[in-house]
C-alpha atoms as a PDB file:
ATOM      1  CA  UNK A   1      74.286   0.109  -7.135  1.00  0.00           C
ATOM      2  CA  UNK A   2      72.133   2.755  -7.248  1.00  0.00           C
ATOM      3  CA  UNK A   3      69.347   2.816  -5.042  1.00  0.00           C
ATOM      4  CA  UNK A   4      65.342   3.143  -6.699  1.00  0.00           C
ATOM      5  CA  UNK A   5      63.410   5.850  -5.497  1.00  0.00           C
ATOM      6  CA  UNK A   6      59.783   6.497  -5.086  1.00  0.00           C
ATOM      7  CA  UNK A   7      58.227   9.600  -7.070  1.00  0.00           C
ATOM      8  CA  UNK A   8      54.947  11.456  -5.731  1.00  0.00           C
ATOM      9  CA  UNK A   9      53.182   9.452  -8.526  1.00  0.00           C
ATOM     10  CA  UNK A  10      54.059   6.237  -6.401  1.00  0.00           C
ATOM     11  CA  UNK A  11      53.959   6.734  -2.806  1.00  0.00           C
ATOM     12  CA  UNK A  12      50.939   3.960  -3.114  1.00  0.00           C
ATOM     13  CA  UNK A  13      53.511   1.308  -3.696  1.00  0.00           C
ATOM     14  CA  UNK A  14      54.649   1.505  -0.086  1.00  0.00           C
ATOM     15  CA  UNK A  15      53.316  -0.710   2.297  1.00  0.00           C
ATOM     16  CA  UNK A  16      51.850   0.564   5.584  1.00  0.00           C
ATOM     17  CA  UNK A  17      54.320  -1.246   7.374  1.00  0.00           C
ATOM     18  CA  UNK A  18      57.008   0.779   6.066  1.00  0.00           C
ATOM     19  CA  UNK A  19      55.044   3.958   6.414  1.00  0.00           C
ATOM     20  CA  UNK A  20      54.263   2.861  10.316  1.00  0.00           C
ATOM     21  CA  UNK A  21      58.171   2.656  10.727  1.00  0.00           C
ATOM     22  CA  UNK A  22      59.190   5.527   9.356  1.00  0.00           C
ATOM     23  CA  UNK A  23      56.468   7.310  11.874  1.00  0.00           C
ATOM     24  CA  UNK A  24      57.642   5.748  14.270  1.00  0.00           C
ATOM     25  CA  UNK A  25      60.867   6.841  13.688  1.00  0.00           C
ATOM     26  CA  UNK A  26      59.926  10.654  13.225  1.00  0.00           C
ATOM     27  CA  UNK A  27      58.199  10.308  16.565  1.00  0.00           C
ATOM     28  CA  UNK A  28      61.124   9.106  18.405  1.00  0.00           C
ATOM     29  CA  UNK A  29      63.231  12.114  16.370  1.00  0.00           C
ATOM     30  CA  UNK A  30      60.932  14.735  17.468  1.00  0.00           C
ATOM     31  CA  UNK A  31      60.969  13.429  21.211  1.00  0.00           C
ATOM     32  CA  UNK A  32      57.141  13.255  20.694  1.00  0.00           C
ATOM     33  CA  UNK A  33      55.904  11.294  24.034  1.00  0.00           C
ATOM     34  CA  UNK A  34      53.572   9.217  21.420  1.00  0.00           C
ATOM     35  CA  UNK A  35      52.446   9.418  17.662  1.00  0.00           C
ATOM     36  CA  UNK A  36      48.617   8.769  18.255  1.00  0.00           C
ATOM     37  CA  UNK A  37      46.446  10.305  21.585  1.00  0.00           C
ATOM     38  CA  UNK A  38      42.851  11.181  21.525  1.00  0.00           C
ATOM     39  CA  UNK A  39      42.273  14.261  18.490  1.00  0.00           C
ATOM     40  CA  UNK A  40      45.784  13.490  16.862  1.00  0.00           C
ATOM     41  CA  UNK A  41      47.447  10.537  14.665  1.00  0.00           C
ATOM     42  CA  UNK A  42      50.036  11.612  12.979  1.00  0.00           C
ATOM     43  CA  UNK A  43      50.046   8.036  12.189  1.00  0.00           C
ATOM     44  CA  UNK A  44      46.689   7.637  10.003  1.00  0.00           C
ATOM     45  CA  UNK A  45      47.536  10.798   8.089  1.00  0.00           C
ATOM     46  CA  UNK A  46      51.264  10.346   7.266  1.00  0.00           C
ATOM     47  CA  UNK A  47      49.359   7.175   6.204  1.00  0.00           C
ATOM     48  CA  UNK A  48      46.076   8.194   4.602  1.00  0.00           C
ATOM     49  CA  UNK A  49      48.510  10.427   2.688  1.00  0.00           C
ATOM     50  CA  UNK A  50      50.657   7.885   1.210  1.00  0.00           C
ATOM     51  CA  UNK A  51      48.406   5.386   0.074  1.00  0.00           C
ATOM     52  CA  UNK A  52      44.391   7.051  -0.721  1.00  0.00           C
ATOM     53  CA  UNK A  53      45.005  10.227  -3.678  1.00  0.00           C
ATOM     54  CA  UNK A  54      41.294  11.526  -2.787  1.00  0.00           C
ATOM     55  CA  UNK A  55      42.991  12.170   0.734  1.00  0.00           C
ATOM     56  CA  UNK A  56      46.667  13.530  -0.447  1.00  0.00           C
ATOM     57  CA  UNK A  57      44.351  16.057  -2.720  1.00  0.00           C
ATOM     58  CA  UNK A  58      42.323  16.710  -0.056  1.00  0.00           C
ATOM     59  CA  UNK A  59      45.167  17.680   2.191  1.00  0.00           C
ATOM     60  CA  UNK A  60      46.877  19.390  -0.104  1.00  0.00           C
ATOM     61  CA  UNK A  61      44.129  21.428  -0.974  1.00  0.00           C
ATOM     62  CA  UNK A  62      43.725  22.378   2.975  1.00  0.00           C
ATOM     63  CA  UNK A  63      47.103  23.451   2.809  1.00  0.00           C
ATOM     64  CA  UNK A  64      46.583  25.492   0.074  1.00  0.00           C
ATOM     65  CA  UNK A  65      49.632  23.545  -2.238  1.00  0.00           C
ATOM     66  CA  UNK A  66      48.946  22.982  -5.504  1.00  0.00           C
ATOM     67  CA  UNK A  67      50.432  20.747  -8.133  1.00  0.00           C
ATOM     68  CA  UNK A  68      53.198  23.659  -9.393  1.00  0.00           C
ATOM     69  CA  UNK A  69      54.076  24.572  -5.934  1.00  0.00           C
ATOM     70  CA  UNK A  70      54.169  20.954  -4.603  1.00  0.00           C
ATOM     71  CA  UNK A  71      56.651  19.950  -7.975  1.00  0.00           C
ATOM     72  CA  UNK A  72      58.487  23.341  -7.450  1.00  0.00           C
ATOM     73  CA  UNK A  73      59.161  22.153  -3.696  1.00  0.00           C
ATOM     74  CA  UNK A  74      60.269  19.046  -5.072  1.00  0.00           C
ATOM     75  CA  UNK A  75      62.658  20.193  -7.931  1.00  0.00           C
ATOM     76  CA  UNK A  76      63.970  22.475  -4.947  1.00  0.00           C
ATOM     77  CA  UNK A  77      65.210  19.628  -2.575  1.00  0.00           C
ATOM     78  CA  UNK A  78      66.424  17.267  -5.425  1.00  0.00           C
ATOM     79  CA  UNK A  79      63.568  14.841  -4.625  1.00  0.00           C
ATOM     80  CA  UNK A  80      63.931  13.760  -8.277  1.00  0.00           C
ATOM     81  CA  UNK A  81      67.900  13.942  -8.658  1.00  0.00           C
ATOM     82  CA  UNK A  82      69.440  14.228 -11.736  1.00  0.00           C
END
């Protein structure tokens, strides 16, 4: 069986649980001695991200990627498969 996965259009659907995990797991990957301290939370952005669109635009736009780029990134690592 194939596995479902999640497009850009619905990274809402996942539930902060499963966004605090997968952190968590980055953290531990990156031999990061925590995800959170005072001035950084990599924890309430990967979050923030996921679930609020005013944010993910918001962030995008700081990072200067827009919509083309961000589906051109996408189409590039076979988010989307085919």
């Amino acid at each position: 069986m194939e596995k479902s996965l999640i497009h850009s259009n619905e990274l809402h659907f996942i539930s902060k649980k499963r966004i605090h995990q997968a952190v968590e797991k980055m953290v531990e990957s990156l031999d990061l001695a925590a995800g959170s301290t005072t001035g950084f939370n990599i924890y309430a952005v990967v979050e923030s991200y996921f679930t609020d669109l005013e944010k993910r635009k918001e962030i995008n736009q700081l990072l200067n990627l827009e919509q083309d780029v961000c589906e051109e990134i996408e189409a590039e690592l076979g988010v989307y498969g085919e």
